[in-house]
PDB file of N, CA and C in Angstrom:
ATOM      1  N   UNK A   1       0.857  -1.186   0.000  1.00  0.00           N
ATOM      2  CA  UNK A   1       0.000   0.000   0.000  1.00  0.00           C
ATOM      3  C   UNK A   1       0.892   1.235   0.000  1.00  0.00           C
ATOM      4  N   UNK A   2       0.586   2.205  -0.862  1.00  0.00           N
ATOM      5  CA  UNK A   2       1.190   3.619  -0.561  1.00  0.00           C
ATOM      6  C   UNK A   2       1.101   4.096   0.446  1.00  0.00           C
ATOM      7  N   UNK A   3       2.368   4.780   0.948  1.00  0.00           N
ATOM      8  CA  UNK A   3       2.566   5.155   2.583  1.00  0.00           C
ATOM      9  C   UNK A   3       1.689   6.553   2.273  1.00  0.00           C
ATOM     10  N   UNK A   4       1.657   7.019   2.367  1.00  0.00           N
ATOM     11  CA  UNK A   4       0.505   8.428   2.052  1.00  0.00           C
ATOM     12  C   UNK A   4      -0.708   7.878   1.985  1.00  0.00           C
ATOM     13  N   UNK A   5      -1.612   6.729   1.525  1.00  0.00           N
ATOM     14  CA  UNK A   5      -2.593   6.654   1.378  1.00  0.00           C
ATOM     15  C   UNK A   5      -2.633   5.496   3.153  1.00  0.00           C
ATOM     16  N   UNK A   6      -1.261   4.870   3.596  1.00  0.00           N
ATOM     17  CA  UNK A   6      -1.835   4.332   5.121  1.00  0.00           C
ATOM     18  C   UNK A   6      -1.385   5.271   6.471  1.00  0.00           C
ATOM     19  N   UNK A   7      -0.647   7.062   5.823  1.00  0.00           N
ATOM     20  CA  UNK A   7      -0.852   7.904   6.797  1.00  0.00           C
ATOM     21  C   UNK A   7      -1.785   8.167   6.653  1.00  0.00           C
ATOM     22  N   UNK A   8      -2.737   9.028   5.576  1.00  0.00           N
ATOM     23  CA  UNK A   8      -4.058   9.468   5.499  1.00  0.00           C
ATOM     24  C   UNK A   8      -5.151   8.660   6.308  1.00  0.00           C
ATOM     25  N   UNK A   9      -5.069   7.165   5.875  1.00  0.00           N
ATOM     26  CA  UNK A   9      -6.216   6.803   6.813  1.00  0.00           C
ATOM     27  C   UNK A   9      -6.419   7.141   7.938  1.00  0.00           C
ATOM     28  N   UNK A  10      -4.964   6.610   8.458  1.00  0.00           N
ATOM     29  CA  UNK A  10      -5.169   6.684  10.156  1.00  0.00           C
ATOM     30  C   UNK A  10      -5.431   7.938  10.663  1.00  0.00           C
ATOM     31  N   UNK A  11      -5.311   9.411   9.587  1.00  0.00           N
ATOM     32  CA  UNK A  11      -5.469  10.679  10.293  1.00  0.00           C
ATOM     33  C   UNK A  11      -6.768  10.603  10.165  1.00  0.00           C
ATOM     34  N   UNK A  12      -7.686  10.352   8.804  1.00  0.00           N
ATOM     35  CA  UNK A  12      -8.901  10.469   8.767  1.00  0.00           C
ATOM     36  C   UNK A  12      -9.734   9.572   9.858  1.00  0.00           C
ATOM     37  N   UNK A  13      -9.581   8.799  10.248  1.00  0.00           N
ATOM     38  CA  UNK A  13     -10.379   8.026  11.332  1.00  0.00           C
ATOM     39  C   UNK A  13      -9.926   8.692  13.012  1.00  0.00           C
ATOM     40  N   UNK A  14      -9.407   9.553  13.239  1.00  0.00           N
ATOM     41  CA  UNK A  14      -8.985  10.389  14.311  1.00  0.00           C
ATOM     42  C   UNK A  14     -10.040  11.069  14.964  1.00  0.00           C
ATOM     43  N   UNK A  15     -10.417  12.091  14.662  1.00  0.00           N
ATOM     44  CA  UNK A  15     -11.951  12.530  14.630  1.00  0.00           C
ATOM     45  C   UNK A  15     -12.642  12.159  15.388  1.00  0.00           C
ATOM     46  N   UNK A  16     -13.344  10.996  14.614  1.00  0.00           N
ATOM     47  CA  UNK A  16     -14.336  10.252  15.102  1.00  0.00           C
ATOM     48  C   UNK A  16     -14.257   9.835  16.602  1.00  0.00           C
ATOM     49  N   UNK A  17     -12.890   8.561  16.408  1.00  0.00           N
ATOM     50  CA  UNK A  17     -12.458   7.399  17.152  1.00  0.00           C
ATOM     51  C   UNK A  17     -12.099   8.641  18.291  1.00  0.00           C
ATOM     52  N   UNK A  18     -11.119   9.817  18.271  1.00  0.00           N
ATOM     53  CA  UNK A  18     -11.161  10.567  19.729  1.00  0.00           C
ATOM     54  C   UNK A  18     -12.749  11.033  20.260  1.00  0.00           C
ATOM     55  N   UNK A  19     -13.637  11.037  19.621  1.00  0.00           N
ATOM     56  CA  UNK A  19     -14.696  11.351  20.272  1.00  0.00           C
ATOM     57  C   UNK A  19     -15.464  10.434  20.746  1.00  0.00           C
ATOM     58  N   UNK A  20     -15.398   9.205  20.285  1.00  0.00           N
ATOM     59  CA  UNK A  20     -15.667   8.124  20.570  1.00  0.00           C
ATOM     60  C   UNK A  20     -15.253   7.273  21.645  1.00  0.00           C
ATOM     61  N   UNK A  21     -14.044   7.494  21.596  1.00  0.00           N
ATOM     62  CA  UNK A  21     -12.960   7.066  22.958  1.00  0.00           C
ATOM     63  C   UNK A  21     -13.603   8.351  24.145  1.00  0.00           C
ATOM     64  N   UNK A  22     -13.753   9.385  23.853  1.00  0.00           N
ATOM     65  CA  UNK A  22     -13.995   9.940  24.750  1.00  0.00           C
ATOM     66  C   UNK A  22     -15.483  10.196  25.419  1.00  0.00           C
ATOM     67  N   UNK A  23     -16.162   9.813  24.893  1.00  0.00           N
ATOM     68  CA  UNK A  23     -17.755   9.489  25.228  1.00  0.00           C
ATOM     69  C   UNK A  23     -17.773   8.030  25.899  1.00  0.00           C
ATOM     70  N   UNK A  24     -16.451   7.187  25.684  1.00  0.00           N
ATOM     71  CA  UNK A  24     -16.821   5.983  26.534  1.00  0.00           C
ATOM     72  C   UNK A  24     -15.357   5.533  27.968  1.00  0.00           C
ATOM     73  N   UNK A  25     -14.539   6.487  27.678  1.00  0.00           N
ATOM     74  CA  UNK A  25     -13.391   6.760  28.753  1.00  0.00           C
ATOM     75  C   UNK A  25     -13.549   8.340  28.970  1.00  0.00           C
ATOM     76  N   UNK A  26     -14.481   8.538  29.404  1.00  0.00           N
ATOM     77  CA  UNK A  26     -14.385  10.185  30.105  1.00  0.00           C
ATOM     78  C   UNK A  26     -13.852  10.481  31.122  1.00  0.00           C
ATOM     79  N   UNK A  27     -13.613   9.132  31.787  1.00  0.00           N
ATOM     80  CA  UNK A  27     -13.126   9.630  33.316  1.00  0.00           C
ATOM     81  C   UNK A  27     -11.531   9.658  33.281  1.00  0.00           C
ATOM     82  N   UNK A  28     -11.400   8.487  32.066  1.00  0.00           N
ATOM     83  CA  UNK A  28     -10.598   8.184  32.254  1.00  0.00           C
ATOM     84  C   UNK A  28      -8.783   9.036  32.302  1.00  0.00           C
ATOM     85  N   UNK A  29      -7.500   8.994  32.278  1.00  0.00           N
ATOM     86  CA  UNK A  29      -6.617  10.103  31.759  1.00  0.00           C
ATOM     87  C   UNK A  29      -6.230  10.349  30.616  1.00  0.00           C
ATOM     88  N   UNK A  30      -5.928  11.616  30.423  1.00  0.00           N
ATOM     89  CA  UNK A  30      -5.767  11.209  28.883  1.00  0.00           C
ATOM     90  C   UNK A  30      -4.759  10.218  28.251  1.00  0.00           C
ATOM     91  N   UNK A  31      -3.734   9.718  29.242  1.00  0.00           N
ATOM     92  CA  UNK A  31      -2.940   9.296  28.367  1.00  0.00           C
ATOM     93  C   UNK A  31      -3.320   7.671  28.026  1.00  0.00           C
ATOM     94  N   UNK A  32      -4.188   7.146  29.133  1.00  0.00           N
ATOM     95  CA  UNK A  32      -4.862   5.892  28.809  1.00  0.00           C
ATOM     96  C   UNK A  32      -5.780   6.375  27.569  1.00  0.00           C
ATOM     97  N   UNK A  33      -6.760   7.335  27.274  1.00  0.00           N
ATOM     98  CA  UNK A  33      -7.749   7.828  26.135  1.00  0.00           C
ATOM     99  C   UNK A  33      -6.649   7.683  24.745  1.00  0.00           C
ATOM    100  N   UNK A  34      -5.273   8.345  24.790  1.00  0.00           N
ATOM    101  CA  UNK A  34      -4.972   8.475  24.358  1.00  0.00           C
ATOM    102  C   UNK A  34      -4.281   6.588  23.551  1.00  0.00           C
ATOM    103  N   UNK A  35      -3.709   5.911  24.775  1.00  0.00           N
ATOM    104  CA  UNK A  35      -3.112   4.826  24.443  1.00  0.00           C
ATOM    105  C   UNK A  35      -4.439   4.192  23.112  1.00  0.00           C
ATOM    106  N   UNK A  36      -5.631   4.293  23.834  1.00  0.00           N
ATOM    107  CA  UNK A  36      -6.977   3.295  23.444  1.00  0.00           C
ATOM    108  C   UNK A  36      -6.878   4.157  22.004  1.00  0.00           C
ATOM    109  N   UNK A  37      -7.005   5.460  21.864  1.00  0.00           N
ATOM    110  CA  UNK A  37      -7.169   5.788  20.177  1.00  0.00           C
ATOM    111  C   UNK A  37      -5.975   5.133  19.201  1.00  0.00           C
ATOM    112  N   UNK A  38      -4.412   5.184  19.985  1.00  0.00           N
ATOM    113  CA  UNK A  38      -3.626   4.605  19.380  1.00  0.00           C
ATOM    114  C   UNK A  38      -4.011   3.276  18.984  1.00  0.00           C
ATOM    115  N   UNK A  39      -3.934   2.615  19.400  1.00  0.00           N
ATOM    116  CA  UNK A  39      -4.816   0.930  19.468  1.00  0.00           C
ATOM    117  C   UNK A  39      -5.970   1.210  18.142  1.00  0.00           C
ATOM    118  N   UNK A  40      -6.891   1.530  18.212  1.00  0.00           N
ATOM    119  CA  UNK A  40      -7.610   1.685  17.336  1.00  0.00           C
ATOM    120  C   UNK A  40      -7.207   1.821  16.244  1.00  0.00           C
ATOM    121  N   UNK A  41      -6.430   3.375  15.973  1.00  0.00           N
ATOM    122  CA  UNK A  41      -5.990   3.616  14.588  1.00  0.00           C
ATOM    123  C   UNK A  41      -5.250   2.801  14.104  1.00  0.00           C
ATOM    124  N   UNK A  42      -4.274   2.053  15.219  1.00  0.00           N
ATOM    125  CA  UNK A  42      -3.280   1.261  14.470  1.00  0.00           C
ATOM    126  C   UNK A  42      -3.741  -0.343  13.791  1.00  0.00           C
ATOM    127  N   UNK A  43      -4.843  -0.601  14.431  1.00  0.00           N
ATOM    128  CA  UNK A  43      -5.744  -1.638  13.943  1.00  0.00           C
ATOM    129  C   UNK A  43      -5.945  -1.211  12.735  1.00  0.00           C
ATOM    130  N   UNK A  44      -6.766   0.288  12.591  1.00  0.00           N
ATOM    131  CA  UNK A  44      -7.368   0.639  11.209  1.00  0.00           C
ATOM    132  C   UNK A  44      -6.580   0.763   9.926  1.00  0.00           C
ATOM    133  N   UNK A  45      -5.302   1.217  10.240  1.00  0.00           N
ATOM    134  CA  UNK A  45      -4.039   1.012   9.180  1.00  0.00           C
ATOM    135  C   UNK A  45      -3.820  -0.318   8.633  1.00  0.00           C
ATOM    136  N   UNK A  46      -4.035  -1.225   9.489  1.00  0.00           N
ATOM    137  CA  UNK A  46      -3.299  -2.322  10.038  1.00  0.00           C
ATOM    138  C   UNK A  46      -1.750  -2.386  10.032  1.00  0.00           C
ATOM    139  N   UNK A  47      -1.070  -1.611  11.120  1.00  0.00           N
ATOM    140  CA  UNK A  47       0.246  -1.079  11.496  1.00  0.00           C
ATOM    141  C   UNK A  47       0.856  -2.351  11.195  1.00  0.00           C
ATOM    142  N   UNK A  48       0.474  -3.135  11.652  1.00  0.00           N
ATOM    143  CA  UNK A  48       0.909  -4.903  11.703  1.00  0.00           C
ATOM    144  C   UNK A  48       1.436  -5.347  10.402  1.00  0.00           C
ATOM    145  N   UNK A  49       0.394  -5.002   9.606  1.00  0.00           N
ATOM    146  CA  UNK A  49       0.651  -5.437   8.190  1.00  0.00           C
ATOM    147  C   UNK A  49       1.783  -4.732   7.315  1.00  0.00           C
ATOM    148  N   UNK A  50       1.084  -3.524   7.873  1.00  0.00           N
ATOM    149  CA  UNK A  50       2.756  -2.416   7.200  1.00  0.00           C
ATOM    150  C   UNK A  50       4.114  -2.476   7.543  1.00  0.00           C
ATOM    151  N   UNK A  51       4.096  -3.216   9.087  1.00  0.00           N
ATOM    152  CA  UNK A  51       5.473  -3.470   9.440  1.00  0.00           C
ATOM    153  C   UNK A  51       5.754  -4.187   8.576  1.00  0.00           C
ATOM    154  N   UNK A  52       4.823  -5.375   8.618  1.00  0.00           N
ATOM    155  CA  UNK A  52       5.502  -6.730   7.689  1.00  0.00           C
ATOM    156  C   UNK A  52       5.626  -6.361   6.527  1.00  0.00           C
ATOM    157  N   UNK A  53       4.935  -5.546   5.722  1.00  0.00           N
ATOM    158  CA  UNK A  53       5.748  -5.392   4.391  1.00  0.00           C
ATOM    159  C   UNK A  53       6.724  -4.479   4.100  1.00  0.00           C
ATOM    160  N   UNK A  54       7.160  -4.063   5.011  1.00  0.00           N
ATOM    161  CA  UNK A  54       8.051  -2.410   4.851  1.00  0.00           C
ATOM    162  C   UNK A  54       7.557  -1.492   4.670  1.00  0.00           C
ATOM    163  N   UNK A  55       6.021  -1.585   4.908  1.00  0.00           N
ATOM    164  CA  UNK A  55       5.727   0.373   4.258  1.00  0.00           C
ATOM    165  C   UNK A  55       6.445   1.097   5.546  1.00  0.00           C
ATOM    166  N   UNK A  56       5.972   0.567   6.487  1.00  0.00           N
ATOM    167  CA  UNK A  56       6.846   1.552   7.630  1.00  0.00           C
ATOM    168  C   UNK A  56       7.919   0.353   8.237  1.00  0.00           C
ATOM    169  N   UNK A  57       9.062   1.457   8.839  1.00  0.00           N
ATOM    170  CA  UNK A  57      10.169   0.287   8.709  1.00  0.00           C
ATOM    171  C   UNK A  57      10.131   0.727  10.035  1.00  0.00           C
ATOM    172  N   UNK A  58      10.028   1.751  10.964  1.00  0.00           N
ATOM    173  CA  UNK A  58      10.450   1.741  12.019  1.00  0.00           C
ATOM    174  C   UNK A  58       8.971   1.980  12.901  1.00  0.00           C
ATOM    175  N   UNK A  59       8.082   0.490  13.771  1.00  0.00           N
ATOM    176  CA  UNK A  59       7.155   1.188  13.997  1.00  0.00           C
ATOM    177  C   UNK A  59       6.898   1.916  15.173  1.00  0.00           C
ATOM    178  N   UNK A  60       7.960   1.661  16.104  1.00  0.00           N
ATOM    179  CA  UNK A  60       8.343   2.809  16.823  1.00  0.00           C
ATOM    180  C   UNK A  60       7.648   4.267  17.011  1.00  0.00           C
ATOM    181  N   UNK A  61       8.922   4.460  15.501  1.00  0.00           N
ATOM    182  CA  UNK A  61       8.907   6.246  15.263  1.00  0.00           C
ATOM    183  C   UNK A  61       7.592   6.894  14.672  1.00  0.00           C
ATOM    184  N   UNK A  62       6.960   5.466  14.034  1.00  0.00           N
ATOM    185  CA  UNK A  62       5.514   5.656  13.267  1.00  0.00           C
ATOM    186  C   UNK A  62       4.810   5.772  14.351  1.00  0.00           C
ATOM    187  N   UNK A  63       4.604   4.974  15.594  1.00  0.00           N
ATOM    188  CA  UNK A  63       3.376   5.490  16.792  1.00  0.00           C
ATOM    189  C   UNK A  63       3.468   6.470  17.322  1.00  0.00           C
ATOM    190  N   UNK A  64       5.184   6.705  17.656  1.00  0.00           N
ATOM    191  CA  UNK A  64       5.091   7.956  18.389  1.00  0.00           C
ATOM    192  C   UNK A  64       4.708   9.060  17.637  1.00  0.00           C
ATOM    193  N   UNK A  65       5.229   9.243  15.967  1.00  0.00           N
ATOM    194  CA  UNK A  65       4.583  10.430  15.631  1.00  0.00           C
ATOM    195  C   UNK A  65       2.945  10.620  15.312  1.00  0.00           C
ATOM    196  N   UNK A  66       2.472   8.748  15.154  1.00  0.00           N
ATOM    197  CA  UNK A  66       0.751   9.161  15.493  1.00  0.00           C
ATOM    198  C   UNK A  66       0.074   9.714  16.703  1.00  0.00           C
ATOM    199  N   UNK A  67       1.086   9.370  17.722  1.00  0.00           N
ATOM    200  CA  UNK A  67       0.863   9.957  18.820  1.00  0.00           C
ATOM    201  C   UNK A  67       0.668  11.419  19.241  1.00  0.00           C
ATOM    202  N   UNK A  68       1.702  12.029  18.201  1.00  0.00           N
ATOM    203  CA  UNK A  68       1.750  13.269  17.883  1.00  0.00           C
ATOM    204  C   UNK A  68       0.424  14.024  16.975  1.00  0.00           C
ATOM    205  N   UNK A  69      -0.041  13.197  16.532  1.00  0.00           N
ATOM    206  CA  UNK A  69      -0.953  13.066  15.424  1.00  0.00           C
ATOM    207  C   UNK A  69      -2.402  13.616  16.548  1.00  0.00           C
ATOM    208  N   UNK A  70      -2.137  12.735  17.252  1.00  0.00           N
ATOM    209  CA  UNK A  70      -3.733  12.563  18.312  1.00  0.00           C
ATOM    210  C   UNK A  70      -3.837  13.800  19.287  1.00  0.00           C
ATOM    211  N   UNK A  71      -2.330  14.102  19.457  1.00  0.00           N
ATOM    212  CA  UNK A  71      -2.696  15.022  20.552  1.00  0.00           C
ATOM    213  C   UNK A  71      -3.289  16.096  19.746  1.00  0.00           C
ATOM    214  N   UNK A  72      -2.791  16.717  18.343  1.00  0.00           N
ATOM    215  CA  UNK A  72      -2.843  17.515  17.700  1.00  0.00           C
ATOM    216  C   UNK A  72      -4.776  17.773  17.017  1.00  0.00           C
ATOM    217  N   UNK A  73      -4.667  16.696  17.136  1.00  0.00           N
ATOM    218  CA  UNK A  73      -6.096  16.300  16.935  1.00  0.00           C
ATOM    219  C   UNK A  73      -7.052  16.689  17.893  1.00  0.00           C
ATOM    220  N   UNK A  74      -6.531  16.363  19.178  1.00  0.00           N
ATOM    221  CA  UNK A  74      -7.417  16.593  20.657  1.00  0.00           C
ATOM    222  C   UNK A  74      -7.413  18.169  20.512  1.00  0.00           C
ATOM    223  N   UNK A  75      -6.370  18.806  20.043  1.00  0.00           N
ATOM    224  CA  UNK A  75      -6.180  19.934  20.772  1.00  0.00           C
ATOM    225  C   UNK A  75      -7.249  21.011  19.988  1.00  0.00           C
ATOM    226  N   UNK A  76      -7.079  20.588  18.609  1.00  0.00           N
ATOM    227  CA  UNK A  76      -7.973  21.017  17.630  1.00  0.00           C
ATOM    228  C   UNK A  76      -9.317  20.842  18.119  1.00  0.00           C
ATOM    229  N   UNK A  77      -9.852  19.646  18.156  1.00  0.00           N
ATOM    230  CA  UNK A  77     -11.221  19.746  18.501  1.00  0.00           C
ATOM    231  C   UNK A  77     -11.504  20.032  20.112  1.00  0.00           C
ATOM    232  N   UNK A  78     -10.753  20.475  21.096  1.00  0.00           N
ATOM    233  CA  UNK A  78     -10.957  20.969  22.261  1.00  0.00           C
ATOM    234  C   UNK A  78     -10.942  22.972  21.744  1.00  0.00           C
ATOM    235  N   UNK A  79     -10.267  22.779  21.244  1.00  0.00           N
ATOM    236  CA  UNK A  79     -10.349  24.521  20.946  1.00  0.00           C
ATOM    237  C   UNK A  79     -11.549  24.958  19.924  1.00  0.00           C
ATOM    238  N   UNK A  80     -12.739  24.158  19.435  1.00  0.00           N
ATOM    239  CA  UNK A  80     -13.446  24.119  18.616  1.00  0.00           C
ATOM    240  C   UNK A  80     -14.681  24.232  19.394  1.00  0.00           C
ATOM    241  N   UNK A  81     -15.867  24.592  19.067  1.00  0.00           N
ATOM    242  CA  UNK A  81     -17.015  24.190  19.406  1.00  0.00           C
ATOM    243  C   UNK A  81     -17.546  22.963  19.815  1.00  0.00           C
ATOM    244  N   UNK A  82     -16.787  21.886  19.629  1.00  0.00           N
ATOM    245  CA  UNK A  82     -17.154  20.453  20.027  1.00  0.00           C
ATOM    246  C   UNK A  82     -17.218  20.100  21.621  1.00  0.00           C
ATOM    247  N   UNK A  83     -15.718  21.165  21.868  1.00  0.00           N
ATOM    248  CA  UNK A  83     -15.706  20.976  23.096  1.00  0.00           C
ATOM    249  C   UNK A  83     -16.226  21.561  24.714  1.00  0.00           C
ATOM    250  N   UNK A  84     -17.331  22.447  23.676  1.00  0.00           N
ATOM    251  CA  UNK A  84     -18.468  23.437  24.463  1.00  0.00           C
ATOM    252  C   UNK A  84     -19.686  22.352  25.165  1.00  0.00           C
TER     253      UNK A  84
END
């Protein structure tokens, strides 16, 4: 699979899956909210699969910068009307 078309997914399913995670871990901290969206997206890529074929070689550096991905995401839709 083209690496651009299995970053895109996982950004496009972000959205949702943080609001989703967060309507059913509200209490929870963020960084557990946060672990559970990782989990998710990386299912939705299937990170697994991309290791094994080389699209991403290091998956490491790939979670942590989805990680980066999510907060950026949170922060966006907390500074938005969503989070009124």
């Amino acid at each position: 699979m083209d690496f651009m078309k299995l970053l895109l997914r996982g950004i496009s399913v972000l959205p949702g899956t943080i609001q989703g995670i967060e309507s059913v871990y509200g209490a929870k901290s963020g960084e557990e909210k946060k672990a559970a969206a990782l989990e998710i997206v990386s299912a939705a890529i299937k990170l697994t699969d991309a290791v094994t074929d080389k699209s991403i070689v290091d998956a490491d550096g790939f979670t942590r910068g989805l990680g980066l991905v999510v907060d950026g995401v949170v922060a966006c839709l907390n500074a938005s009307i969503w989070a009124q």
